[in-house]
PDB file of N, CA and C in Angstrom:
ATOM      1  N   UNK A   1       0.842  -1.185   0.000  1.00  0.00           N
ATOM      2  CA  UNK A   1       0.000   0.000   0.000  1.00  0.00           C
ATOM      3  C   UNK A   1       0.882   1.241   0.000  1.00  0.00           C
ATOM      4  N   UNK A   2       0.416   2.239  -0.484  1.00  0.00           N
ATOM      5  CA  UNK A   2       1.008   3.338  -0.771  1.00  0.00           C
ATOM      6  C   UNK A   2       0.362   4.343   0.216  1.00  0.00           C
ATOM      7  N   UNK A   3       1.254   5.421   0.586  1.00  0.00           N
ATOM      8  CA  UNK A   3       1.512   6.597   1.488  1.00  0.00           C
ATOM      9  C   UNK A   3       1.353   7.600   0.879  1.00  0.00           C
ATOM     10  N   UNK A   4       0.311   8.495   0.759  1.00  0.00           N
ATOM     11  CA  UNK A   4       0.368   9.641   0.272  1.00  0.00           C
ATOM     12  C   UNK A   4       0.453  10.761   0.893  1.00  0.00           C
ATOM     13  N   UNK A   5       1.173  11.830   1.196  1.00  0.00           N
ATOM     14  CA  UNK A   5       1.593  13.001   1.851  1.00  0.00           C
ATOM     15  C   UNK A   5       1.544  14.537   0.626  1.00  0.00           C
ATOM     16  N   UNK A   6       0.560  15.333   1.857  1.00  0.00           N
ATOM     17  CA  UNK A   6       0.163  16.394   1.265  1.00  0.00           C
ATOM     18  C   UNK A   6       0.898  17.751   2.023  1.00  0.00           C
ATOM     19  N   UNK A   7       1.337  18.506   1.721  1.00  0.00           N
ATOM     20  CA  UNK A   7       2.369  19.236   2.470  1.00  0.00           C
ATOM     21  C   UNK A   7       1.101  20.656   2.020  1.00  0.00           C
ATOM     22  N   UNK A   8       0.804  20.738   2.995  1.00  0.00           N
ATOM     23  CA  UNK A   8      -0.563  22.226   3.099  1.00  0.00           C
ATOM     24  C   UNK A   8       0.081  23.980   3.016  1.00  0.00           C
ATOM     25  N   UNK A   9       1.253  23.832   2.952  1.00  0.00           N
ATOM     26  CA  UNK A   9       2.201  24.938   2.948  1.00  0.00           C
ATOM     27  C   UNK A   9       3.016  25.098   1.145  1.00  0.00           C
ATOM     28  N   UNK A  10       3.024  23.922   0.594  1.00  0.00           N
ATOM     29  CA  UNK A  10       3.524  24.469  -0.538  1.00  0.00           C
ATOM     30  C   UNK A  10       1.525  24.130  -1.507  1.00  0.00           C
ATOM     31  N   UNK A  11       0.883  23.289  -1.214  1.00  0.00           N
ATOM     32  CA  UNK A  11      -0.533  23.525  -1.704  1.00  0.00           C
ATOM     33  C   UNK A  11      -1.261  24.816  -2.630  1.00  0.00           C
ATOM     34  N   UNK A  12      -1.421  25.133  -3.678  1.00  0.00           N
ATOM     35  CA  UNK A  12      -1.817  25.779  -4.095  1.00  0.00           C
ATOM     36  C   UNK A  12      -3.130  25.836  -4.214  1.00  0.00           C
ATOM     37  N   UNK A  13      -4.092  24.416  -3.674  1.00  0.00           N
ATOM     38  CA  UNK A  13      -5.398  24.265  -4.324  1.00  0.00           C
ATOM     39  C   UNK A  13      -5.620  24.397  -5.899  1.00  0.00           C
ATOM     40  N   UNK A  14      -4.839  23.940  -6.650  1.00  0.00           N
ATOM     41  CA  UNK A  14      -4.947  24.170  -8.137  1.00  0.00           C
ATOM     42  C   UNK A  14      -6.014  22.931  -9.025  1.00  0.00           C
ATOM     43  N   UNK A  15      -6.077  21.816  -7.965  1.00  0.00           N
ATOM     44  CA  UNK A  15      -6.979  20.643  -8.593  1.00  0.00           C
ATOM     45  C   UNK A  15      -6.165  19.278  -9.449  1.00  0.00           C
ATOM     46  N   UNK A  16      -4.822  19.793  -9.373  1.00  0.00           N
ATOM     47  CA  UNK A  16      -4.534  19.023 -11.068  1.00  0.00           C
ATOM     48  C   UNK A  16      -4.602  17.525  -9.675  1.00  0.00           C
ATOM     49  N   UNK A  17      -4.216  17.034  -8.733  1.00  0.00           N
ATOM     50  CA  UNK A  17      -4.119  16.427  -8.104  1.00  0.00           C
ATOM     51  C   UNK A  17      -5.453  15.434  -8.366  1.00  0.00           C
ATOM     52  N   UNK A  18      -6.194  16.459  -7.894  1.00  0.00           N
ATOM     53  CA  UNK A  18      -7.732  15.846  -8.332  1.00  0.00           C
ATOM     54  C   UNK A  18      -8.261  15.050  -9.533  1.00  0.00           C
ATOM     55  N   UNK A  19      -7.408  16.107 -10.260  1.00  0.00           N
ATOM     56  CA  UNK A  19      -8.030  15.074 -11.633  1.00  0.00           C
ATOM     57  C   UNK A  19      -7.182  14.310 -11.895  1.00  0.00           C
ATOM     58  N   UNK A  20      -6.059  14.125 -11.693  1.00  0.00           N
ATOM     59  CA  UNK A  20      -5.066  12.908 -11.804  1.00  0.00           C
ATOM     60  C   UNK A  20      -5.471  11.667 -11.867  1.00  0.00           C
ATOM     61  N   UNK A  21      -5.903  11.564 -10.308  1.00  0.00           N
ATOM     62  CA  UNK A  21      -5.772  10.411  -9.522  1.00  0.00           C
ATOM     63  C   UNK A  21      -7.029   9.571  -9.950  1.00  0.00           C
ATOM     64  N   UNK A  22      -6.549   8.373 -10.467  1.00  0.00           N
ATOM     65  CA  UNK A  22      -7.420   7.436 -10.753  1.00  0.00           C
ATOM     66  C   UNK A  22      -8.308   6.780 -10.116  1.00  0.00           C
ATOM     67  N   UNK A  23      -7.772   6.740  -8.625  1.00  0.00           N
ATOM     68  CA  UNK A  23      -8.796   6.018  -7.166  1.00  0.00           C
ATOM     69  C   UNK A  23      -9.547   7.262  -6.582  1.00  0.00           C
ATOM     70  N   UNK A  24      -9.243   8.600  -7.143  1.00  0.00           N
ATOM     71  CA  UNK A  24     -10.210   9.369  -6.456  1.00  0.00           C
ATOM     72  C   UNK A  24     -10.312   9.475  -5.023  1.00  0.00           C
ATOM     73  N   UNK A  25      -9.184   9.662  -4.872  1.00  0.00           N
ATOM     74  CA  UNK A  25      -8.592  10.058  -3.040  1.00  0.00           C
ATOM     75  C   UNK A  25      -8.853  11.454  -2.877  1.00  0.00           C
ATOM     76  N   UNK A  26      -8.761  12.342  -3.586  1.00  0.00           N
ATOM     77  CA  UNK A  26      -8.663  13.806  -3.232  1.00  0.00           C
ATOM     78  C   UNK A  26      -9.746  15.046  -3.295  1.00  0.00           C
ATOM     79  N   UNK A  27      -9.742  15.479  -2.869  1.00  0.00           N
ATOM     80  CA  UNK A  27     -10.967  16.500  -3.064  1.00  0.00           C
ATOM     81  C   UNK A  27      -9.763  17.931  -2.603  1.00  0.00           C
ATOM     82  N   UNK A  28     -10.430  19.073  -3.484  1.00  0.00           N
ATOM     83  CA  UNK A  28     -10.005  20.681  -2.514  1.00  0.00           C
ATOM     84  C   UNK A  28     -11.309  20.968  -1.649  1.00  0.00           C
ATOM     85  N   UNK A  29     -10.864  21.015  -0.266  1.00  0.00           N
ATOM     86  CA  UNK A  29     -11.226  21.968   0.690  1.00  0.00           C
ATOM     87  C   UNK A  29      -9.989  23.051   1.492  1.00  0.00           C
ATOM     88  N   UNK A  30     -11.155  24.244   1.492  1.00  0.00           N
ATOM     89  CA  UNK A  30     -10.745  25.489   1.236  1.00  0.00           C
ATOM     90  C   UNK A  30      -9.433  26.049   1.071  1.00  0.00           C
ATOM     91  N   UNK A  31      -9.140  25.193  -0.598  1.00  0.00           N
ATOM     92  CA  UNK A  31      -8.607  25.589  -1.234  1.00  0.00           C
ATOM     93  C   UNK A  31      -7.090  25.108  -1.552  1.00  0.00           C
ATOM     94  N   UNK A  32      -7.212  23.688  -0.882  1.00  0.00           N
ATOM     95  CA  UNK A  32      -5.828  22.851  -0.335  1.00  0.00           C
ATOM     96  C   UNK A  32      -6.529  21.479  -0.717  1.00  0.00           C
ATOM     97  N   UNK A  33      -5.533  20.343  -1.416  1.00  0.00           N
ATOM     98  CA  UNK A  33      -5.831  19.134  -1.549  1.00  0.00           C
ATOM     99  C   UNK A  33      -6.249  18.234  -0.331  1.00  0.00           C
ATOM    100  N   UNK A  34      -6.938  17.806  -0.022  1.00  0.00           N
ATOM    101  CA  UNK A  34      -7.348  16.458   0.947  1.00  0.00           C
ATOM    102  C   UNK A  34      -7.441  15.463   0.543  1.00  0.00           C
ATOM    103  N   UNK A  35      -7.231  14.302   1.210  1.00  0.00           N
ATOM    104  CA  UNK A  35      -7.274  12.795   0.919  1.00  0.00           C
ATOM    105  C   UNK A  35      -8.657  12.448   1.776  1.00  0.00           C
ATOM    106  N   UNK A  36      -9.481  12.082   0.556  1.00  0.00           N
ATOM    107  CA  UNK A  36     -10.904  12.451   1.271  1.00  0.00           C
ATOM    108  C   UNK A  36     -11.388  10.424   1.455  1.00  0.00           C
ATOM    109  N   UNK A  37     -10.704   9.722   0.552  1.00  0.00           N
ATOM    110  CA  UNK A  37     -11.099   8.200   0.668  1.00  0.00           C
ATOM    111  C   UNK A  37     -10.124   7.595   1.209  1.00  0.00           C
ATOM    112  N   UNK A  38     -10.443   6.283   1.367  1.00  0.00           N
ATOM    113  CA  UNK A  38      -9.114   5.184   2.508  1.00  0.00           C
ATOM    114  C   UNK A  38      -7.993   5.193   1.670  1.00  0.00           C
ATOM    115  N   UNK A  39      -6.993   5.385   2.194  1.00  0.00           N
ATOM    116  CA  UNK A  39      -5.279   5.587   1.394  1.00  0.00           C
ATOM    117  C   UNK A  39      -5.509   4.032   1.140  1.00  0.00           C
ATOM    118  N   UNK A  40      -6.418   2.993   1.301  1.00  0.00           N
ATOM    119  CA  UNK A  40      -5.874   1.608   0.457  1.00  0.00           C
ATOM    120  C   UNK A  40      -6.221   1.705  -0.359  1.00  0.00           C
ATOM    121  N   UNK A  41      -7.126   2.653  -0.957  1.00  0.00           N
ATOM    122  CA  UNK A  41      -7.349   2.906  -2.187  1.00  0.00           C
ATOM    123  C   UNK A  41      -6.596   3.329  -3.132  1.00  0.00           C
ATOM    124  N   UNK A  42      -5.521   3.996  -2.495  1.00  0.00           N
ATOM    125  CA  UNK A  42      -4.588   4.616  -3.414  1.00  0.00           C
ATOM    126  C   UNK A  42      -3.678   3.194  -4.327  1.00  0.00           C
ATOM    127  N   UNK A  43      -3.429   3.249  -5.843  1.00  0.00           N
ATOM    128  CA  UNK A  43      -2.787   2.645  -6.291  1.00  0.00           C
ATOM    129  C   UNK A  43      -1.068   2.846  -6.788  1.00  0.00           C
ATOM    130  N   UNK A  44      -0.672   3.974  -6.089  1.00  0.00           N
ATOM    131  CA  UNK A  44       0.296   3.894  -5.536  1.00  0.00           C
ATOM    132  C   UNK A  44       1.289   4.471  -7.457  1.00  0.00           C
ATOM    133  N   UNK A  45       0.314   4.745  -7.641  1.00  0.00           N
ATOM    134  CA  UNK A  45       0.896   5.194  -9.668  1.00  0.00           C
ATOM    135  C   UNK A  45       1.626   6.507  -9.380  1.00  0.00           C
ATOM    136  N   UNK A  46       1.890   7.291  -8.720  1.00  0.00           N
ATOM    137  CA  UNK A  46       2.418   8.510  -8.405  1.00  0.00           C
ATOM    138  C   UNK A  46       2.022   9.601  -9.522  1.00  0.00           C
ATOM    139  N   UNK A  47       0.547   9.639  -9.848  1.00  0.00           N
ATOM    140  CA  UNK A  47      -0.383  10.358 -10.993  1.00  0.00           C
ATOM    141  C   UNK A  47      -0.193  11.863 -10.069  1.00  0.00           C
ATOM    142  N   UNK A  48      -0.616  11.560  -9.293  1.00  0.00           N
ATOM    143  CA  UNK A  48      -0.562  13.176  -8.391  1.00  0.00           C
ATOM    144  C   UNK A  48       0.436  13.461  -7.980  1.00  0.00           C
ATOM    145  N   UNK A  49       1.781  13.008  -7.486  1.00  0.00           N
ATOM    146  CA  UNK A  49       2.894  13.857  -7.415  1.00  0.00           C
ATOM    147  C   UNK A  49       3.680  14.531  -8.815  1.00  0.00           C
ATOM    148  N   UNK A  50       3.444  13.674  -9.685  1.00  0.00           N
ATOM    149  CA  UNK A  50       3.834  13.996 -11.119  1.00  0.00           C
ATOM    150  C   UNK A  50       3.235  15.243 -11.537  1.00  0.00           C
ATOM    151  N   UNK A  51       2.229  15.184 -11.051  1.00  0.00           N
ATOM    152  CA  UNK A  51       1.737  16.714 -11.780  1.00  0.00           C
ATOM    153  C   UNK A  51       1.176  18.012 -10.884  1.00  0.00           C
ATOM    154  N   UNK A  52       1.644  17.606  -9.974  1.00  0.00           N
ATOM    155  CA  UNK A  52       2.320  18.558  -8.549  1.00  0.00           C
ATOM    156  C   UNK A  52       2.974  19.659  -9.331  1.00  0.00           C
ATOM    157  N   UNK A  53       2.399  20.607  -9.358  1.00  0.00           N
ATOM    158  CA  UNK A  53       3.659  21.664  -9.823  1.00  0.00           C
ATOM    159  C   UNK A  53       4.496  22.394  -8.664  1.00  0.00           C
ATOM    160  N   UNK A  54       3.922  22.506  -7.559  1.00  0.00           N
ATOM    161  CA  UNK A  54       4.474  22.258  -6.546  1.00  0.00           C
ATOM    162  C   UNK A  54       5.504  21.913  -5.483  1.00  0.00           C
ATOM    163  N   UNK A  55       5.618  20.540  -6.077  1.00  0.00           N
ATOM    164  CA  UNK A  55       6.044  19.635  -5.449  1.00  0.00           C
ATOM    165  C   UNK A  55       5.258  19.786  -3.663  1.00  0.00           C
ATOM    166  N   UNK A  56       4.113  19.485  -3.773  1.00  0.00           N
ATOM    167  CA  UNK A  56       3.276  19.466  -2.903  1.00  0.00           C
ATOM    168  C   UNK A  56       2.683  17.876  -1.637  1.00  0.00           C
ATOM    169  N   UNK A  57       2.959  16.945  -2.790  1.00  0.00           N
ATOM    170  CA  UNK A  57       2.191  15.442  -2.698  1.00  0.00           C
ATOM    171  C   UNK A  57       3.546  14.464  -2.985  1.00  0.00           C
ATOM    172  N   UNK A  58       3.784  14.002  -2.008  1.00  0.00           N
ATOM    173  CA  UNK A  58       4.832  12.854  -2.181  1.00  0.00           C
ATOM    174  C   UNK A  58       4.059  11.342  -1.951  1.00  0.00           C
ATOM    175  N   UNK A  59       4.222  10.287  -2.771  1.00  0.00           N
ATOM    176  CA  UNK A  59       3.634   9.012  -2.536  1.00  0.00           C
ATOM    177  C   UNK A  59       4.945   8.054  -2.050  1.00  0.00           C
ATOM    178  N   UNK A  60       5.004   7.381  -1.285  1.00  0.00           N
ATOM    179  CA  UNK A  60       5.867   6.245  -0.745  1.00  0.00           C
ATOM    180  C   UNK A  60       5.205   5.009  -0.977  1.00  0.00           C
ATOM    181  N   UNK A  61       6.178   4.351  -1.938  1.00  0.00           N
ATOM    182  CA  UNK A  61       5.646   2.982  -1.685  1.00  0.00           C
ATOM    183  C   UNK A  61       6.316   1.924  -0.912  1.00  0.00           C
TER     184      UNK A  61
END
């Protein structure tokens, strides 16, 4: 299972995170990414750190 980490200080709330992610972990509230479903959901593809412009979202597998 994969680890996903959202760092709320470099966060822009920009969405691309959102639409990335294939398991649909994330939602913006006010205005910052959240991991809104069970991280076993996550498939661990690193779709959302990749397009982090950021560098906001780190995944560990």
């Amino acid at each position: 299972m994969a680890t996903v980490k959202i760092d709320e200080a470099k966060c822009i709330g920009c969405g691309a995170c959102v639409d990335a992610c294939p398991a649909g972990i994330f939602e913006l509230n006010e205005n910052k990414a959240k991991i809104i479903n069970d991280m076993s959901e996550c498939l661990g593809c690193n779709a959302c750190e990749g397009v982090c412009s950021e560098g906001a979202i780190t995944v560990e597998n």
